[in-house]
Protein backbone atom coordinates (compact mmCIF):
# COMPACT_ATOMS: atom_id res chain seq x y z
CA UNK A 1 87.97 52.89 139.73
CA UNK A 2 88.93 54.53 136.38
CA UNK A 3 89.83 57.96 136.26
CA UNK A 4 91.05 60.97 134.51
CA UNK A 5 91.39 60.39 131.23
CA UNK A 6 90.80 57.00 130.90
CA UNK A 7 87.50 55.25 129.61
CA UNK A 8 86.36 52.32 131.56
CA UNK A 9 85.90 49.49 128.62
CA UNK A 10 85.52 46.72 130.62
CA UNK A 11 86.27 44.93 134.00
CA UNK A 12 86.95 40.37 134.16
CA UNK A 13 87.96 37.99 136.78
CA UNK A 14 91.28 36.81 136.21
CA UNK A 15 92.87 33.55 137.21
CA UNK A 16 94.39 34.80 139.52
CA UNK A 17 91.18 36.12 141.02
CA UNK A 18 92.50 39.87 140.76
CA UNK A 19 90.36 42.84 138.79
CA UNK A 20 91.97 43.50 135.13
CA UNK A 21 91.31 46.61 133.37
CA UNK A 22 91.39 47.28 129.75
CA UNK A 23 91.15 51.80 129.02
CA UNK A 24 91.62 53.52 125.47
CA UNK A 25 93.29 57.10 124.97
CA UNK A 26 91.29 60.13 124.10
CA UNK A 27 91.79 61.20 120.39
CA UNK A 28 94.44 63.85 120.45
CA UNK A 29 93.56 67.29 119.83
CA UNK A 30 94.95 68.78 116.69
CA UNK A 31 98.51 70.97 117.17
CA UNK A 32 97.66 73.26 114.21
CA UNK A 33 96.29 76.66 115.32
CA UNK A 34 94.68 78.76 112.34
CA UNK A 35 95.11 82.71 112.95
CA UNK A 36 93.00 85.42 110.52
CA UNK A 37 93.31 88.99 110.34
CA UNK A 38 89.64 89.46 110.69
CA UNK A 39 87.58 88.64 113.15
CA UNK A 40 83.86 86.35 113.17
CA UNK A 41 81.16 88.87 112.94
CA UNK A 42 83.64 91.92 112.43
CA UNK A 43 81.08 94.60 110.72
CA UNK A 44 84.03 97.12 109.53
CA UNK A 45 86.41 95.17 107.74
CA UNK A 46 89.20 97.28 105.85
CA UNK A 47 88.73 96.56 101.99
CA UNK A 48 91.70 97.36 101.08
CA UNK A 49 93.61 95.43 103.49
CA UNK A 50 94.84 91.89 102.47
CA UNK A 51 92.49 89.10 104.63
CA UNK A 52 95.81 86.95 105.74
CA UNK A 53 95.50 83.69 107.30
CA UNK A 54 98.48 82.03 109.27
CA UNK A 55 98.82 78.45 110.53
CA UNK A 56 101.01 77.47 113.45
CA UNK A 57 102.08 73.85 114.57
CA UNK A 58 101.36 72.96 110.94
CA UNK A 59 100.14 73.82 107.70
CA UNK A 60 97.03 75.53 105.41
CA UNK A 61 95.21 73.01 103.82
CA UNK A 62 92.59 74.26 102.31
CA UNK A 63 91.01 78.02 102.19
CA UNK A 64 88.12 78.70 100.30
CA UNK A 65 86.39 82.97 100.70
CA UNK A 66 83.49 83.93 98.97
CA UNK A 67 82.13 87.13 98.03
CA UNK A 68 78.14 87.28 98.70
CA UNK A 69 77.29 86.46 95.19
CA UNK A 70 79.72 83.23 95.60
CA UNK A 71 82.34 83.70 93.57
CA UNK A 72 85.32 82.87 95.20
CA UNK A 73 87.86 85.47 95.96
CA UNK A 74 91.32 85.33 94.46
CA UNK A 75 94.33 84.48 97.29
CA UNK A 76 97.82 83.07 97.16
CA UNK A 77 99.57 80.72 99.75
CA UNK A 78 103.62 81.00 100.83
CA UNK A 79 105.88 78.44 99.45
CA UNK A 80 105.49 76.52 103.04
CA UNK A 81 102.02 76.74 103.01
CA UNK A 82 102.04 78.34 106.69
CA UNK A 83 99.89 81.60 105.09
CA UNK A 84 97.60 82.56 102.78
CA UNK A 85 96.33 86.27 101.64
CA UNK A 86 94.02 87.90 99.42
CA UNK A 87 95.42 89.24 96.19
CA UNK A 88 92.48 91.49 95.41
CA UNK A 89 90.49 94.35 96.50
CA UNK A 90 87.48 93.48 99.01
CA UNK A 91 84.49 95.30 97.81
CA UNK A 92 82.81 98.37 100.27
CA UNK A 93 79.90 97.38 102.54
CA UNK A 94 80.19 93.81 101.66
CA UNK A 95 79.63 90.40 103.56
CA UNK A 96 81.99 87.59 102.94
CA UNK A 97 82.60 83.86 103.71
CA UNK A 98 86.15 81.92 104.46
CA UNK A 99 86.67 78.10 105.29
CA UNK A 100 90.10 77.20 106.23
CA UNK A 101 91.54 73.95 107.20
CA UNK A 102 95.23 73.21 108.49
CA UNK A 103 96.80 69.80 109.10
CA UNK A 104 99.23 69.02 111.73
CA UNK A 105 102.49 66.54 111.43
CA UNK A 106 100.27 63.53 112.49
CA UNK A 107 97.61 64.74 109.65
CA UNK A 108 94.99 65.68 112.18
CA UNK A 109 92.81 68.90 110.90
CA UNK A 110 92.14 72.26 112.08
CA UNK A 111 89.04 74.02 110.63
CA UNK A 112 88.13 77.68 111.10
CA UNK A 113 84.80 79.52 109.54
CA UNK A 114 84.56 83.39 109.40
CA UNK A 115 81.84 85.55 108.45
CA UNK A 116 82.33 89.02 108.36
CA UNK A 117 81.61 92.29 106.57
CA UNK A 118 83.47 95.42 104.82
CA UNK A 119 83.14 98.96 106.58
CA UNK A 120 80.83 101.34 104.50
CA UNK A 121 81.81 104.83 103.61
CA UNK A 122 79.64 108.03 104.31
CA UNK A 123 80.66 109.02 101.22
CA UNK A 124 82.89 108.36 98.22
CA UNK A 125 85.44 110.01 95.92
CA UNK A 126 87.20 109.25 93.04
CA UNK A 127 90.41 111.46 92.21
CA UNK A 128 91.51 112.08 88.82
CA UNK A 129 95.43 112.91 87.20
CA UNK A 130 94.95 115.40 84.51
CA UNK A 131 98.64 113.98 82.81
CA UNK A 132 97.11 110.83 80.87
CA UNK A 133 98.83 107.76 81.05
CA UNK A 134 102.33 107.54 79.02
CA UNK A 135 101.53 111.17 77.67
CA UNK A 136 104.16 113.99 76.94
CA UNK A 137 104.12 117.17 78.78
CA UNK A 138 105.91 120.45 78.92
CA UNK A 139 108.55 121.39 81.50
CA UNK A 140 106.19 123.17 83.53
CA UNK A 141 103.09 120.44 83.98
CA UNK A 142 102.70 119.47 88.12
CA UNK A 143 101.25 116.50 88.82
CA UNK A 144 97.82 117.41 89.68
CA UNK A 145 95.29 114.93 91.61
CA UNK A 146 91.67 116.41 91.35
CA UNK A 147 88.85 115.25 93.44
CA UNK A 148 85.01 114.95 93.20
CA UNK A 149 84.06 115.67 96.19
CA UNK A 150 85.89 118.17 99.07
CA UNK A 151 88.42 116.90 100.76
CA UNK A 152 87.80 117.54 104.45
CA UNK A 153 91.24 115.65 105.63
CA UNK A 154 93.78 117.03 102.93
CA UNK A 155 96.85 115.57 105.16
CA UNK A 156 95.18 111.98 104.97
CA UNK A 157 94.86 112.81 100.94
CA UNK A 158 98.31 113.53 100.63
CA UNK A 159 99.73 111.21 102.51
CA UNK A 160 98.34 108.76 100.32
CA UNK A 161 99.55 110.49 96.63
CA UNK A 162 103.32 109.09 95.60
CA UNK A 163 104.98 110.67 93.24
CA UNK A 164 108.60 109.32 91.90
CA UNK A 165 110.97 110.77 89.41
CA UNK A 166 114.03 109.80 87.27
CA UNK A 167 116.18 111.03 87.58
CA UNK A 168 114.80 112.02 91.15
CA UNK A 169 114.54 115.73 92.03
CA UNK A 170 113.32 117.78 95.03
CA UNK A 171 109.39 118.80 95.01
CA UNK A 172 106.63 119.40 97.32
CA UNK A 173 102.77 119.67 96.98
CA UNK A 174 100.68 122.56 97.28
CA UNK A 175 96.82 122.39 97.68
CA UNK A 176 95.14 125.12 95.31
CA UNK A 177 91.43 124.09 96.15
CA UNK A 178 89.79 121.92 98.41
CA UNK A 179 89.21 119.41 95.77
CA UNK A 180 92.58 119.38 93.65
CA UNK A 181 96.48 119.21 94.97
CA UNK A 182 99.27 119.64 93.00
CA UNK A 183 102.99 118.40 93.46
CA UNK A 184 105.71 120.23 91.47
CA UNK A 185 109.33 120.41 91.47
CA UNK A 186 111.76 123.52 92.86
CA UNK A 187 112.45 124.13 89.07
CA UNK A 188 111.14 123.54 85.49
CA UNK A 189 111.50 119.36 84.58
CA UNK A 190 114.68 118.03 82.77
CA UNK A 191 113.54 116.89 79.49
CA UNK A 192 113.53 113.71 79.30
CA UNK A 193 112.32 113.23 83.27
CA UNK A 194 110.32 110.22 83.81
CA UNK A 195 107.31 110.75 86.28
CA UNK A 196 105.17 107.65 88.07
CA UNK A 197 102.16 108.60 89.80
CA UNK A 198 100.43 106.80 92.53
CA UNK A 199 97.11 108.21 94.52
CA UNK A 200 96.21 104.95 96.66
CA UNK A 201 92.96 106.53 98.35
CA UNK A 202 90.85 103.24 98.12
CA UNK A 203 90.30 102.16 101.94
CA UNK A 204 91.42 105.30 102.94
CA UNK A 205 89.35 107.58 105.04
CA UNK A 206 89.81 111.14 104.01
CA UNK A 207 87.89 112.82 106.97
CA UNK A 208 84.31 112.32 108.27
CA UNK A 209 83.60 108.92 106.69
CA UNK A 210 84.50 109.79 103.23
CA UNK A 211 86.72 107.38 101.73
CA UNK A 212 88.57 106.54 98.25
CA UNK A 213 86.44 105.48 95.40
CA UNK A 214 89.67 103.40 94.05
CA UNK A 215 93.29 104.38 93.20
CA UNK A 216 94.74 106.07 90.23
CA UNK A 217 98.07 106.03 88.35
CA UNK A 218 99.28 107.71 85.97
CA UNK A 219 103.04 107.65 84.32
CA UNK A 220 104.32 110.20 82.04
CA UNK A 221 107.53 111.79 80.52
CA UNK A 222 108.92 115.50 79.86
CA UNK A 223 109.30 116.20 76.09
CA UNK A 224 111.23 119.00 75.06
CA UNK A 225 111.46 122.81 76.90
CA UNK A 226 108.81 124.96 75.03
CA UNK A 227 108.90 128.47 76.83
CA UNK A 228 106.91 131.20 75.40
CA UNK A 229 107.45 134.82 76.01
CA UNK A 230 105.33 137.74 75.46
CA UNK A 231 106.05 141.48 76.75
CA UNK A 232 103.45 143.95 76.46
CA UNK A 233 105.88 146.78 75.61
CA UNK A 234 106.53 144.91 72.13
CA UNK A 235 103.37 142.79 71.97
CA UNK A 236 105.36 139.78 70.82
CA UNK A 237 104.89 136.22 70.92
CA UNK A 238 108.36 134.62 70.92
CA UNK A 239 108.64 131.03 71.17
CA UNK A 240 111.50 128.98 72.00
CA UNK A 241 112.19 125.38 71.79
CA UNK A 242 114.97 123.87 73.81
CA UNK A 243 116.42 127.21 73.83
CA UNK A 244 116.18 128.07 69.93
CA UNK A 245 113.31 130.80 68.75
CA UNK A 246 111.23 128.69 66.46
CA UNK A 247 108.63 131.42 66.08
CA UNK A 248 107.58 134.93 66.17
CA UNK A 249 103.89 136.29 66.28
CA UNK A 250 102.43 139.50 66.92
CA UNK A 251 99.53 139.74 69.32
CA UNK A 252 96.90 142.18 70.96
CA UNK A 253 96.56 140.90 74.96
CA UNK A 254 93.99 142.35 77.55
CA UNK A 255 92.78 146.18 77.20
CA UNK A 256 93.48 148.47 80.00
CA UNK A 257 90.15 148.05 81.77
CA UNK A 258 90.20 144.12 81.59
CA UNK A 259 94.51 143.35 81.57
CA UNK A 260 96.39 140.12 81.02
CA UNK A 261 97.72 139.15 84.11
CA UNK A 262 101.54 139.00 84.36
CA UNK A 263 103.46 135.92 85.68
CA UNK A 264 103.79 132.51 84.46
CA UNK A 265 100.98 129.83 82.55
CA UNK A 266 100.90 126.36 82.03
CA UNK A 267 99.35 125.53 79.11
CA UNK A 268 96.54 123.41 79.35
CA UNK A 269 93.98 122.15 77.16
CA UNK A 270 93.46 123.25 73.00
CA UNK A 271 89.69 123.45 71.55
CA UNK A 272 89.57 123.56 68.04
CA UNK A 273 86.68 125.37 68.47
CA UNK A 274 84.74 127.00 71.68
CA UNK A 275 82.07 129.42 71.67
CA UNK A 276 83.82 132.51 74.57
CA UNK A 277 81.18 133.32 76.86
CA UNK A 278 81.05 136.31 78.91
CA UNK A 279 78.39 135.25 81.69
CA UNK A 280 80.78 132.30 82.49
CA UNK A 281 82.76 134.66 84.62
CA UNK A 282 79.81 137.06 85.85
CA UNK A 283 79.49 139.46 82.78
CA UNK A 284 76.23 139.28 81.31
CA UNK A 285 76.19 139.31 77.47
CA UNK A 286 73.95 141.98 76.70
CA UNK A 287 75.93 144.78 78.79
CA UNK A 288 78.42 146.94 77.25
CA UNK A 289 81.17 144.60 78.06
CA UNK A 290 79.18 141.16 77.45
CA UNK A 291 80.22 139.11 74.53
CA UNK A 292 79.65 135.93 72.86
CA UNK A 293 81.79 135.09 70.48
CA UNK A 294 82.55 131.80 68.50
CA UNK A 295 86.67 131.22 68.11
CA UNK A 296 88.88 128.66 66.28
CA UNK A 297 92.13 127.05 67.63
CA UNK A 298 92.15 128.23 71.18
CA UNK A 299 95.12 127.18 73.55
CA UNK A 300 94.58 127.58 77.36
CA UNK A 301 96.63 129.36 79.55
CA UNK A 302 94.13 130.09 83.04
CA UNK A 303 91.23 128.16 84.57
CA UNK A 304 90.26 132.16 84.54
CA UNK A 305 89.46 131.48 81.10
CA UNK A 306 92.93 132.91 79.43
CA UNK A 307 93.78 132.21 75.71
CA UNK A 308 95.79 132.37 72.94
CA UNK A 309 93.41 132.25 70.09
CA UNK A 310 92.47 133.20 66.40
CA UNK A 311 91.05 136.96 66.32
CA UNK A 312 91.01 137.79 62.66
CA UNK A 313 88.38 141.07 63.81
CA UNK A 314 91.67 142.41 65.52
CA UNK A 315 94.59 141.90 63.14
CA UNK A 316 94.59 145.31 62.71
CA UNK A 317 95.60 145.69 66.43
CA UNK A 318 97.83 142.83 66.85
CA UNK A 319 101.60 143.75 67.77
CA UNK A 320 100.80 147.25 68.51
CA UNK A 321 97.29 147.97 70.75
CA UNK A 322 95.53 145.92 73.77
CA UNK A 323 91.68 145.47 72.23
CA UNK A 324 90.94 141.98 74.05
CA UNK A 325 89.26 140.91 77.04
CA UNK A 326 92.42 139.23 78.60
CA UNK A 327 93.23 136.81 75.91
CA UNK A 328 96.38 136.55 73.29
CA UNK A 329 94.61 137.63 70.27
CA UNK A 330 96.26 136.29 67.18
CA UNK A 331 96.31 135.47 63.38
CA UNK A 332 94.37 132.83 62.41
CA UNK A 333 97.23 131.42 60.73
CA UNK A 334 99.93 131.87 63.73
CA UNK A 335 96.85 130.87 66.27
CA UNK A 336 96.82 127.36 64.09
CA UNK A 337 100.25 126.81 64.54
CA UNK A 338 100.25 127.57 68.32
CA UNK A 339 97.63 124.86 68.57
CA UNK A 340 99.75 122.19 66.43
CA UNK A 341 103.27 122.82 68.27
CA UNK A 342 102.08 123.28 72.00
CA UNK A 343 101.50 120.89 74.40
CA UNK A 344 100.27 120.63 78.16
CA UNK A 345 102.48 121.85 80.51
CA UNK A 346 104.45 124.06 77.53
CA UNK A 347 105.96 127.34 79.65
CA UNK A 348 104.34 130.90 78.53
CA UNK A 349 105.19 134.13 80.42
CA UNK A 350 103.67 137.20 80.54
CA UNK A 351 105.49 140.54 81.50
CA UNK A 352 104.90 144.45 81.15
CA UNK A 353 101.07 144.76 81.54
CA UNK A 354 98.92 146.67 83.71
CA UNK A 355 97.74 143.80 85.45
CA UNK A 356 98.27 141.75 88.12
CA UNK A 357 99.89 138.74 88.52
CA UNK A 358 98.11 135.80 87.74
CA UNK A 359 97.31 134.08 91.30
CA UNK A 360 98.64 129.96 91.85
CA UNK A 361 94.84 129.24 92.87
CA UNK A 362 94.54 130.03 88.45
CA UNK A 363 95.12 126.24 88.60
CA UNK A 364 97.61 126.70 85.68
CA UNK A 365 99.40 129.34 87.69
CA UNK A 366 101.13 126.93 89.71
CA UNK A 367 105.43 128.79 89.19
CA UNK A 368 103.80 132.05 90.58
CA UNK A 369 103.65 130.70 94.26
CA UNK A 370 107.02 131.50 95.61
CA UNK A 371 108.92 128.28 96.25
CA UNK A 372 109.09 128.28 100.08
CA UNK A 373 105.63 128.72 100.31
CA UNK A 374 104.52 126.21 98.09
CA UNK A 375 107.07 123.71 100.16
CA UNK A 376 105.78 124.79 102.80
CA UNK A 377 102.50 123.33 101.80
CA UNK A 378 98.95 124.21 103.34
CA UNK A 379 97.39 120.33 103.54
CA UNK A 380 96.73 121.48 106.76
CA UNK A 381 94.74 125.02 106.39
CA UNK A 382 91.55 125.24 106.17
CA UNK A 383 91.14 126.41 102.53
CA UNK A 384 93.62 126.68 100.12
C-alpha cells in the first residue's frame, strides 16, 4: 500500500519475486509568508496611513498597487527587501489594487492580491495659516489655523497642529471660534524667532465624520519689535521700533457714543483702498449714525472692523477731539506711512478711552486674554 504523502508511481516484479516501489515527494510549500496592513475587501481604509507590506521566511519580490484609474502608486522597499510602504497619500473614498510576490531561500514564490477601499468622510475641511510661507511678522502675530467648516472635535484639531520654535519658548493654544485656533507664546516673540508650522488634519477625523481636506505648513520668522502706543488723554500715535520712537502722529480715535476699545491689537491686513461700510456691523447707512465712506491706506487692527486710516475731513480734530466711529483717524500723509512701515503681527496699544477692552474673540485681540486662561485652553468647551 502507499500512503501518506507518497504517490504510488508504479509497482514490478522483481527477481527476487518481491513487490518494488518507486514514490515522488510533494512539491514543498513556499516558507515566505507575505503580511499587509490592510485587509482583502477592507471598505474603510485610512488614507493617510502608509499601506506596509512585510515578508517573513524570505523576501519581497515584486509589489505592484494601483489606484482605480491604474496608475501605479508610488512605494519604497527596506535595504533587505523584507518591507515595502507607500510613500504617498491614498486618495478619500477610493478602491485600490496590490500584487505582491516574495521568494523564499530555495526561490519558491509567495503571491498575495488585495483589493480594498479608502474610508469616505461625511464631510471635509481644509484649514488655512494666515502667516504665509517664509513671511515676516511682528512680535505679536500667533499662529492662527482657520477652518472652513466648524470644528465639532476641537481636541482632535489640536492635537493634530505642531508648532516648533527656535529658539524654543513656552506657548499654548487658545480657541477664539469654532472654526479658527490660535497658539501664542507667554510673551511677545524674540526677534529673530524662527516658527515651523504643521496642521496634519488629512486622515484625521475631527468629530462626526468630518475629516481633513489635506495638511498645511507654514514657516515664518519675527522681524523687528514694532510697538505702537496711543493714549487718549494726548491723542498720540507714538511708534517705536526695537525700542527707538521712529514716529509721532496725531490722531482723532472713537467718539464717546461709539469708543475705541482699550487693550492690545495685532495688526493685520493693509487695503490701499476699502470702501467703510456701516451695515457690515448692523448700522444701516441711511440712519443718523450710518455711513459709507470710501478711505485710502487703511491698516487693521480688529476683525470688529478697527483702523488706522487716512481722514483728511477730520484733520481739524486729530490730536485733540474723538470725531470717529472707532477708528485711528489720521493724516493722509502719516496714514501712508503707517501703511509702508507696519507689518502683520506689529504691536499697537490702546489706553485712556471710554471704552472697553477689546475682547480676545476680536481675532486680533489675542494679548488681552490673561495668560493662565489662554494656557488653560478651552479645546474642550463647547464654544469658544
Amino acid at each position: 500500500m502507499c500512503a501518506g504523502s507518497l504517490v504510488l508511481t508504479g509497482c514490478t516484479i522483481g527477481s527476487g519475486g518481491a513487490e518494488e516501489v518507486q514514490v515522488a515527494e510533494a512539491p514543498p510549500e513556499p516558507a515566505a509568508v507575505i503580511d499587509l496592513s490592510v485587509e482583502d475587501g477592507s471598505l474603510d481604509a485610512n488614507p493617510a496611513e502608509p499601506v506596509v507590506l512585510t515578508a517573513s521566511d524570505g523576501r519581497l519580490d515584486s509589489v505592484v498597487m494601483r489606484n482605480p484609474e491604474g496608475i501605479q502608486v508610488q512605494g519604497e522597499f527596506n535595504p533587505d527587501l523584507t518591507e515595502w510602504r507607500t510613500t504617498e497619500d491614498l486618495g478619500y473614498g477610493r478602491q485600490y489594487t496590490l500584487e505582491s510576490t516574495a521568494a523564499d531561500e530555495a526561490g519558491l514564490i509567495t503571491q498575495k492580491n488585495v483589493t480594498f477601499s479608502t474610508l469616505t468622510p461625511r464631510i471635509m475641511t481644509a484649514a488655512y495659516l494666515t502667516t504665509g510661507q517664509g513671511s515676516t511678522v511682528g512680535i505679536g502675530q500667533p499662529v492662527a489655523v482657520m477652518f472652513d467648516e466648524p470644528i465639532a472635535d476641537r481636541r482632535a484639531a489640536q492635537d493634530n497642529i505642531h508648532v516648533r520654535t527656535e529658539p524654543e519658548v513656552e506657548g499654548a493654544f487658545y480657541w477664539v471660534s469654532n472654526q479658527e485656533v490660535r497658539w501664542r507664546p507667554a510673551e511677545y516673540w524674540a526677534p529673530g524667532t524662527t516658527i515651523d508650522v504643521h496642521v496634519d488634519i488629512y486622515g484625521e477625523d475631527l468629530g462626526g465624520g468630518m475629516y481633513g481636506q489635506e495638511d498645511a505648513r507654514s514657516d515664518f520668522q519675527i522681524g523687528d519689535a514694532v510697538i505702537s502706543r496711543v493714549d487718549d488723554s494726548t491723542k498720540q500715535i507714538v511708534i517705536e521700533r526695537n525700542g527707538e520712537v521712529v514716529k509721532t502722529m496725531p490722531t482723532s480715535m472713537g467718539k464717546a457714543d461709539t469708543p475705541t476699545p482699550n487693550g492690545t491689537y495685532v495688526i493685520g491686513e493693509k487695503l490701499a483702498s476699502m470702501v467703510m461700510d456701516s451695515s457690515t456691523y448692523g448700522v444701516p447707512v441711511d440712519s443718523p449714525e450710518g455711513y459709507r465712506t470710501p478711505v485710502q491706506y487703511a491698516t487693521r487692527m480688529s476683525y470688529s472692523g478697527i483702523f488706522v486710516h487716512a481722514a483728511p475731513w477730520s484733520v481739524w480734530a486729530q490730536g485733540s477731539r474723538n470725531v470717529s466711529h472707532g477708528c485711528l483717524n489720521v493724516t493722509t500723509a502719516d496714514a501712508k506711512w503707517f501703511y509702508d512701515n507696519a507689518k502683520r503681527g506689529d504691536i499697537f496699544e490702546v489706553t485712556g478711552t471710554v471704552g472697553p477692552t477689546l475682547p480676545g474673540w476680536d481675532g486680533l485681540g489675542d494679548w488681552n486674554v490673561p495668560w493662565e486662561t489662554w494656557k488653560a485652553g478651552n479645546a474642550d468647551a463647547g464654544t469658544a
